[in-house]
Protein backbone atom coordinates (compact mmCIF):
# COMPACT_ATOMS: atom_id res chain seq x y z
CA UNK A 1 79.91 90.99 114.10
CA UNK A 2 78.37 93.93 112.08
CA UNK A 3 80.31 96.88 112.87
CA UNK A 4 78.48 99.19 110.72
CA UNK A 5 77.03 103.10 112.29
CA UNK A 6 73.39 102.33 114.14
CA UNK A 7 73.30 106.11 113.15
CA UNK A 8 73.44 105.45 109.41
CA UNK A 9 70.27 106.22 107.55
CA UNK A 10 69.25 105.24 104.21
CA UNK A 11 70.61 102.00 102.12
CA UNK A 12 73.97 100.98 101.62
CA UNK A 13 75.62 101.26 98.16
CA UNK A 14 77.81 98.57 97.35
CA UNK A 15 79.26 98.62 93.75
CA UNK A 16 80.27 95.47 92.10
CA UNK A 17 77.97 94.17 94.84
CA UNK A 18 77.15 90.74 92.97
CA UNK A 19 80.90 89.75 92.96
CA UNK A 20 82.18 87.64 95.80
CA UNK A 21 83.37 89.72 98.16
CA UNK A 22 80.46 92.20 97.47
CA UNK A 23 77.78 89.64 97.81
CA UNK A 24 79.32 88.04 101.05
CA UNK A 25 79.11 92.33 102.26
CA UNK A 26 75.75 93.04 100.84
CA UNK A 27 74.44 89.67 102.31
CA UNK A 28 75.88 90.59 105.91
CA UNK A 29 74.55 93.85 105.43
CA UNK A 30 71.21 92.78 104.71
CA UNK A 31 71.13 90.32 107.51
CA UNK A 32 71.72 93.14 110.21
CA UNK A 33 68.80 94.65 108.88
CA UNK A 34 70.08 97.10 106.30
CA UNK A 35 69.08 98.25 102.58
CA UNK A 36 71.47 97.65 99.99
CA UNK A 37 71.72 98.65 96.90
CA UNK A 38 73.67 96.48 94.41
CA UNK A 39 75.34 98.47 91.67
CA UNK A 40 76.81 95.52 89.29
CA UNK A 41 76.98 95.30 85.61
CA UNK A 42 77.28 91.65 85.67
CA UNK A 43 79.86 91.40 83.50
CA UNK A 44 81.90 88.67 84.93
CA UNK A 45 81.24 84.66 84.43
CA UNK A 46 79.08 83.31 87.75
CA UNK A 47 78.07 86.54 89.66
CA UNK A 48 74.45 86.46 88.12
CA UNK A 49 74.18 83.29 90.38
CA UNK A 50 75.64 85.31 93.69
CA UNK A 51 72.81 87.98 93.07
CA UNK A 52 69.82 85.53 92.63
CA UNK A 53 71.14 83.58 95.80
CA UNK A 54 71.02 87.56 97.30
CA UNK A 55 67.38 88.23 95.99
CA UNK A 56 65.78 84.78 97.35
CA UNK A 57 67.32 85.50 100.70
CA UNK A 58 67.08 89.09 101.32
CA UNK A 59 64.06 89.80 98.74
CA UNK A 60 63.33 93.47 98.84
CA UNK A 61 65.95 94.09 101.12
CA UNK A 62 68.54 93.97 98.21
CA UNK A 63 67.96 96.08 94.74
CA UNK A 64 69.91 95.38 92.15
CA UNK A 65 70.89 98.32 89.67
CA UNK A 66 72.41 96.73 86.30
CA UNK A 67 74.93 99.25 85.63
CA UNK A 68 78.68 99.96 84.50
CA UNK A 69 80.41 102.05 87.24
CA UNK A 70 81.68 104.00 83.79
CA UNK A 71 78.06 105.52 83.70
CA UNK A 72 77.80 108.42 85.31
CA UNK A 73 74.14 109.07 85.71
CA UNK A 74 73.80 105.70 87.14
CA UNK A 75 76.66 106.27 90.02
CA UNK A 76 75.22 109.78 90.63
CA UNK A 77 71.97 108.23 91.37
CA UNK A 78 73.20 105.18 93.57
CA UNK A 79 74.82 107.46 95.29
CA UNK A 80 72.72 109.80 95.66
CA UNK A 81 70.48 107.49 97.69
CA UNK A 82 73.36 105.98 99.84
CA UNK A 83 74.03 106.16 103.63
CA UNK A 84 77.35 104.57 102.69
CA UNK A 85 79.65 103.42 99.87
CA UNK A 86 81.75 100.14 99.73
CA UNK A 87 83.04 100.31 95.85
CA UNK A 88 84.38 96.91 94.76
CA UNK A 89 83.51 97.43 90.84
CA UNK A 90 86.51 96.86 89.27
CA UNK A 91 88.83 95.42 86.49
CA UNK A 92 90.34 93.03 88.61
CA UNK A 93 93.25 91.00 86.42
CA UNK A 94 96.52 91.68 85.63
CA UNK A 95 96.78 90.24 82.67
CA UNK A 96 93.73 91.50 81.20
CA UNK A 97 95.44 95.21 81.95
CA UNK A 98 97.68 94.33 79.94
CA UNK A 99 96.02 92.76 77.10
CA UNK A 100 93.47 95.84 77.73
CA UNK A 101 94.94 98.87 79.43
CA UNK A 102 92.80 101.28 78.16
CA UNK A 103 89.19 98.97 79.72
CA UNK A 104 91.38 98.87 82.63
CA UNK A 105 92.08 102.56 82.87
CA UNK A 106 88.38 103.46 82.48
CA UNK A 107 86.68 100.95 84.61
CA UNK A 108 89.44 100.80 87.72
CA UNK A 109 90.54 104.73 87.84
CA UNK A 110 87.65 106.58 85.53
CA UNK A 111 84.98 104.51 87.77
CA UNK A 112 86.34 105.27 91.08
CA UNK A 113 86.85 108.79 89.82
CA UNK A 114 82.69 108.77 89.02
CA UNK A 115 81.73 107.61 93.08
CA UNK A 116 83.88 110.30 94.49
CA UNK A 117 82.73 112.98 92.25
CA UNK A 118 79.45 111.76 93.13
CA UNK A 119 80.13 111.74 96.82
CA UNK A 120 82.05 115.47 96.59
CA UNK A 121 78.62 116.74 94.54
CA UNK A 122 76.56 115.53 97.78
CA UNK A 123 74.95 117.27 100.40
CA UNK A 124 76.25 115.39 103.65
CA UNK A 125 79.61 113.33 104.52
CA UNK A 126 79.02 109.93 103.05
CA UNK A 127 81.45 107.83 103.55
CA UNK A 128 83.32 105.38 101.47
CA UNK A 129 85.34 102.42 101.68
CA UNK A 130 87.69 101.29 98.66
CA UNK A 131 88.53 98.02 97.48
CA UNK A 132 92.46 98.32 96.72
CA UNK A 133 95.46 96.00 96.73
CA UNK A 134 98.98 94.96 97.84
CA UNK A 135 99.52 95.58 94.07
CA UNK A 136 100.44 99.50 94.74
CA UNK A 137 103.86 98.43 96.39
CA UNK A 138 105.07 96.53 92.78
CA UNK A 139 106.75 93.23 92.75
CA UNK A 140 108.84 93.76 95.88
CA UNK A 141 112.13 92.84 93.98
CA UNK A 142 114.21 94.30 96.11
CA UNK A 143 113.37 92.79 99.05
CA UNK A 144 115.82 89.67 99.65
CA UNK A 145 114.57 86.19 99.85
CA UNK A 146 115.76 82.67 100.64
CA UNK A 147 113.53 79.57 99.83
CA UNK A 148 112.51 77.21 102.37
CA UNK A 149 110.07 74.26 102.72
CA UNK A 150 108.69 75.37 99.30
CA UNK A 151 108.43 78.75 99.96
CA UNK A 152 110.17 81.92 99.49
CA UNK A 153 110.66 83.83 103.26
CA UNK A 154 112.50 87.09 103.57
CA UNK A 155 116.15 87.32 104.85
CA UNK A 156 115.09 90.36 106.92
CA UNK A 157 114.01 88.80 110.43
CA UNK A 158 111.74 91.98 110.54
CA UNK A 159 110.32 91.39 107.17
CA UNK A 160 109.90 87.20 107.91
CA UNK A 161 107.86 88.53 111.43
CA UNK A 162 105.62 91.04 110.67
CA UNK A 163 105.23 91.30 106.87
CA UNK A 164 104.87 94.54 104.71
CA UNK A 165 103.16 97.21 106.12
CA UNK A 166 102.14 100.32 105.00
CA UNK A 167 105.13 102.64 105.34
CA UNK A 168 106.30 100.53 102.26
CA UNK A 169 106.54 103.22 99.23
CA UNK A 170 104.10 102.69 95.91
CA UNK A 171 105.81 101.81 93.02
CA UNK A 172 103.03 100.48 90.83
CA UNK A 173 103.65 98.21 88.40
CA UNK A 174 101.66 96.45 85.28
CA UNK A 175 98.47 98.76 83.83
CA UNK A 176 96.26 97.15 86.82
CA UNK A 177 98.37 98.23 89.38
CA UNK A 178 98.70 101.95 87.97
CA UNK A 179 94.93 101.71 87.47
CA UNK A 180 94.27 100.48 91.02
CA UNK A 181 97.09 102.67 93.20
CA UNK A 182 95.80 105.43 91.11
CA UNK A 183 92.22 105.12 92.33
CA UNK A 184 93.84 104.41 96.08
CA UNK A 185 95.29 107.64 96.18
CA UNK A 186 91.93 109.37 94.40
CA UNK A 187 90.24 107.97 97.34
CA UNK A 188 92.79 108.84 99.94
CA UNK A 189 92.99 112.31 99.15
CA UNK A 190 89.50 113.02 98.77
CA UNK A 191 89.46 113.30 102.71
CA UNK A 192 91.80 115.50 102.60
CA UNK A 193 90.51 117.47 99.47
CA UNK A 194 86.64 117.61 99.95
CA UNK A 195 86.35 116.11 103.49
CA UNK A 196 84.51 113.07 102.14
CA UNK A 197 84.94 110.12 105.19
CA UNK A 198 87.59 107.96 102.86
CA UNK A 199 89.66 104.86 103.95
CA UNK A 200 91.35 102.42 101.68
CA UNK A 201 91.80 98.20 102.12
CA UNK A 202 95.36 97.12 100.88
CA UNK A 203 93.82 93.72 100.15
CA UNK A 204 96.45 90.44 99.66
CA UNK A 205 94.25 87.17 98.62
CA UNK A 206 90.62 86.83 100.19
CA UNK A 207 88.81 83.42 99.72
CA UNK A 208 85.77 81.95 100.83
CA UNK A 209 82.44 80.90 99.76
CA UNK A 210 80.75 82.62 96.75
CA UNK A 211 84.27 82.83 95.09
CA UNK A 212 84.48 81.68 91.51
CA UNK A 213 88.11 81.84 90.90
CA UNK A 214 90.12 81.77 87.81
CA UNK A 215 93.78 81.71 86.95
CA UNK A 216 93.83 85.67 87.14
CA UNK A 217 92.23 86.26 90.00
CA UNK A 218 90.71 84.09 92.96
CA UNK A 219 93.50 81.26 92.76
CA UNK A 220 92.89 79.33 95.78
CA UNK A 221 89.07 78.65 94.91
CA UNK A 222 89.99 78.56 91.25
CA UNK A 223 93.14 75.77 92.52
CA UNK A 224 90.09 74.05 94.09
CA UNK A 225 87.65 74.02 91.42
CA UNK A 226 90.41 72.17 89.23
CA UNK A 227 91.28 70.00 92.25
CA UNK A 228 88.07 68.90 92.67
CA UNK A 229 87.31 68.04 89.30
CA UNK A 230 90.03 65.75 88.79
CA UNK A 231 91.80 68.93 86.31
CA UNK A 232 95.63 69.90 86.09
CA UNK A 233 96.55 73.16 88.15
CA UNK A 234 98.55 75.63 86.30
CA UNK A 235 101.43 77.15 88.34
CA UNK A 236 103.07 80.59 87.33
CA UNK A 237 106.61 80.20 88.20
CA UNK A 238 107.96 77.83 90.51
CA UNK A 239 105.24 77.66 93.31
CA UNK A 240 107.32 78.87 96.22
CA UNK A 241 105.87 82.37 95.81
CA UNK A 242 103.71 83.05 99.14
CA UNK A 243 100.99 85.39 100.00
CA UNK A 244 98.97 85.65 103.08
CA UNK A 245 95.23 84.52 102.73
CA UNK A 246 92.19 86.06 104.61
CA UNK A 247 88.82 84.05 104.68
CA UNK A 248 86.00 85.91 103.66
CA UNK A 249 84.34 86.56 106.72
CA UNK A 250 87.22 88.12 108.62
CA UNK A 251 87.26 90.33 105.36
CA UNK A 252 83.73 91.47 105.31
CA UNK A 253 84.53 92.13 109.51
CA UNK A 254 87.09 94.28 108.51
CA UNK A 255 84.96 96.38 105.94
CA UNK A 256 82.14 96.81 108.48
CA UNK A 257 85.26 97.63 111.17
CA UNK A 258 86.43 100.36 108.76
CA UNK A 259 82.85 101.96 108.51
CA UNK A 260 82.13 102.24 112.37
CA UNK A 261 85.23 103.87 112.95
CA UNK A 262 85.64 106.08 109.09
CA UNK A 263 85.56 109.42 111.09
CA UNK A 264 89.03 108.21 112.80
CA UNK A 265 90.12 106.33 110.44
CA UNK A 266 89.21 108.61 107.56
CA UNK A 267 92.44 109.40 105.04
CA UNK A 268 93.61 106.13 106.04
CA UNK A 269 95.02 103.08 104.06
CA UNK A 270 95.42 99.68 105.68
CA UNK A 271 97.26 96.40 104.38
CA UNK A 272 94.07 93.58 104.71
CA UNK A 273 95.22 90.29 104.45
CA UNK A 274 96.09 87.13 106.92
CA UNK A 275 99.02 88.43 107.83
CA UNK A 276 102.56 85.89 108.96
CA UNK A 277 100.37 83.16 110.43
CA UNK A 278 98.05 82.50 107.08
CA UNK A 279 101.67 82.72 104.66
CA UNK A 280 101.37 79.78 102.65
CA UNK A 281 103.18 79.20 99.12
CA UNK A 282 101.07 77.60 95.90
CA UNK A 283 102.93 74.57 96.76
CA UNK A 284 102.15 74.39 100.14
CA UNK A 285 98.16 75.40 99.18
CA UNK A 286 97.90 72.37 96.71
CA UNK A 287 99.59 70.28 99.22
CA UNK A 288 96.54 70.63 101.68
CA UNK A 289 94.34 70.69 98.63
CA UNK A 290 95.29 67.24 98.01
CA UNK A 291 95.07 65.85 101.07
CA UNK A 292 91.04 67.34 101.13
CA UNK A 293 90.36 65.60 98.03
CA UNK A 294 92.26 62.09 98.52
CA UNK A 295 94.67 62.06 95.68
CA UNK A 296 97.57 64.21 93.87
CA UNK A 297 96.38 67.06 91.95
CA UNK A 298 98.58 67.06 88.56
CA UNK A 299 100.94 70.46 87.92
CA UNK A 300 101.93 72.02 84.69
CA UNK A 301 104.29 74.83 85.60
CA UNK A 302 104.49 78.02 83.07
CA UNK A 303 107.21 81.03 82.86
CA UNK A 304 106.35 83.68 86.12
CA UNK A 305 103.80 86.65 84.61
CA UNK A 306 104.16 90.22 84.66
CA UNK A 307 103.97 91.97 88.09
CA UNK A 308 104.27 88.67 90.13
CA UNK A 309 105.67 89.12 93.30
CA UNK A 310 107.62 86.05 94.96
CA UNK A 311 106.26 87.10 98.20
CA UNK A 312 104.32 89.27 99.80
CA UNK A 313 102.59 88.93 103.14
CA UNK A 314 100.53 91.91 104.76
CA UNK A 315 101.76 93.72 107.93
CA UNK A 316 97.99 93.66 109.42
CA UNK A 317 98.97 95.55 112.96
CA UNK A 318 97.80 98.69 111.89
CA UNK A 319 94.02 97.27 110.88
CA UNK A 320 94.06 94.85 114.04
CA UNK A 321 95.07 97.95 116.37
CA UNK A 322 92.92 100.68 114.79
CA UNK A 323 89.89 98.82 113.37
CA UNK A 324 89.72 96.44 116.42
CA UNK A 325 90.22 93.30 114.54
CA UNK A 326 90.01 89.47 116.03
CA UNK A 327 92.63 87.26 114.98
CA UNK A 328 91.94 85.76 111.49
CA UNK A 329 91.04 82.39 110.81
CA UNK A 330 93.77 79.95 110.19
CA UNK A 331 94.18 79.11 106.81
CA UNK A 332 93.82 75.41 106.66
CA UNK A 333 90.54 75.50 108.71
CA UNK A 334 88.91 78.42 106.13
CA UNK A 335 89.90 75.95 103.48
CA UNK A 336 87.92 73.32 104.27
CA UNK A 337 85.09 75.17 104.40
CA UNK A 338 85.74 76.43 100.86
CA UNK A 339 85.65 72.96 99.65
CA UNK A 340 82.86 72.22 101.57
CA UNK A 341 81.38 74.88 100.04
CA UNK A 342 82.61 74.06 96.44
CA UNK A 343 81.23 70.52 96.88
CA UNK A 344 78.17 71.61 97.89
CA UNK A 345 77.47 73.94 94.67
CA UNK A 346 78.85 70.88 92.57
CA UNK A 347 75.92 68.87 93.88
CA UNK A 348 73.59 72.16 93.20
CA UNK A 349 72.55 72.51 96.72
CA UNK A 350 73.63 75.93 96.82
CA UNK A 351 72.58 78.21 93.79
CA UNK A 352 74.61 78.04 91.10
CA UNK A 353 76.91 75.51 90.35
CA UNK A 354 80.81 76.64 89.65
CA UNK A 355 81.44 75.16 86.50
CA UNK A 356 85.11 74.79 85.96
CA UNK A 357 84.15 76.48 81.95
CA UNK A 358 83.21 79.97 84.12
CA UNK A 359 86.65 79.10 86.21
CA UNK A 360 88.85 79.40 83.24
């Protein structure tokens, strides 16, 4: 499934293109035949191993620009090249916001700022995509739960059924999610503002291959990474709290979706996740984990973080009905292909092995 414009001329940009879900786009992107350019500073443990696995399969195909989306010059001249923009660079922890709000500030709102300046100082409509997430709605506090089979559901038969969707008012919370709902909006209105083709992924947990999780961000690779080496999970809270998870390639499908269709869709924000049927609580998670690894994974529980939300589970009808989504894969299934994958780059089959030091 490629979805993107046969119209489109010229290379795709994606920034923070040599992070997992950027490198699983860029690759699918260069495998229907397109340019990309990779705008990626390489900042974060493990990516440098998702570019070179880009390079030796797509060679020319893929260029790499080493580059801060903070720098200006270098966004104005990705851009300038670009057919299309999918911008993923970001600062993508909450509790690093909060250790450092003002690194957070700059790369997540002042770098989203630079591509659409870029885009509104270009001759054409080029369109963009935005990374955001189910952050913008806060920690959902007031929504009322009840705890069953190790997990929190909502006592709202509506809210247990469909999930949240995106009538749901912002109310950001922590630095990251004023950073992030902050750039949403930026990116939302510049449709509206300077007619730039804009639409905007709500995204709730996306896993897969090529994901080198850690305890801030990634958790069910990062959970599997410990699992698999025979290493202690640390769970935030009680483990009950539940979020709907979307396997990478249904993820990429709907980024691809969104760019075939950004002249309807343009102004528009969508909630991107697995929706009711891929809910599943940490507990739950390690559970399966366990049984794909043949023995009991040990647990140290720690006091809930900032900006954790006991549940949240994406109201996906408005992406399957507009964007022409398929059903997602089911959780357990996209799992064990993670760890298949996992166990694969353990045994250094697969370009980079992801050492559980890069995972913390």
């Amino acid at each position: 499934m490629s979805g993107a414009p046969d119209s489109a001329d010229g290379p795709v940009l994606v920034t923070g293109g040599a992070g997992f879900i950027g490198s699983n786009l860029a690759d699918r992107l260069a495998s229907d035949g397109r340019d990309v350019i990779v705008l990626d500073a390489l900042a974060r443990p493990g990516v440098e191993a998702n570019l070179d696995w880009l390079l030796r399969r797509h060679g020319n195909r893929v260029r790499h620009v080493r580059a801060d989306v903070r720098d200006r010059d270098a966004v104005d001249a990705a851009v300038g090249e670009a057919c299309a923009v999918f911008h993923f660079a970001a600062q993508v922890a909450v509790t690093t916001s909060l250790v450092d709000p003002r690194e957070d500030f700059d790369v997540n709102l002042g770098g989203t700022f630079n591509v659409i300046d870029a885009l509104r100082r270009r001759d054409g409509r080029v369109p963009v995509v935005f990374a955001s997430t189910n952050k913008v709605y806060g920690d959902l506090a007031d929504i009322a739960l009840e705890r069953t089979d190790n997990a929190y559901v909502p006592v709202d038969p509506t809210l247990r059924d469909h999930g949240v969707s995106e009538a749901r008012p912002l109310d950001f919370h922590t630095p990251y999610g004023c950073s992030k709902g902050a750039a949403d909006q930026y990116v939302l209105d510049a449709a509206r503002s300077f007619g730039i083709p804009s639409a905007v992924l709500r995204m709730s947990c996306i896993y897969g291959a090529r994901q080198r999780g850690t305890e801030d961000q990634g958790w069910v690779a990062h959970f599997l990474i410990r699992a698999l080496a025979g290493q202690p999970i640390t769970i935030y809270g009680d483990g009950c709290q539940v979020r709907d998870v979307l396997e990478i390639g249904d993820c990429v499908d709907a980024y691809l979706a969104c760019w075939a269709r950004i002249e309807e869709v343009a102004g528009t924000a969508f909630n991107l996740g697995g929706g009711p049927e891929n809910a599943v609580s940490l507990r739950q998670l390690v559970g399966r984990i366990d049984e794909l690894v043949g023995r009991e994974t040990a647990i140290v529980h720690a006091d809930w973080r900032a900006g954790d939300q006991r549940y949240y589970v994406s109201d996906t009808g408005r992406a399957m009905d507009r964007l022409g989504l398929r059903r997602p894969l089911a959780w357990r299934e996209g799992l064990e292909r993670l760890a298949a994958w996992l166990e694969e780059e353990r045994g250094g089959g697969g370009g980079g092995r992801p050492s559980v030091e890069a995972a913390e």
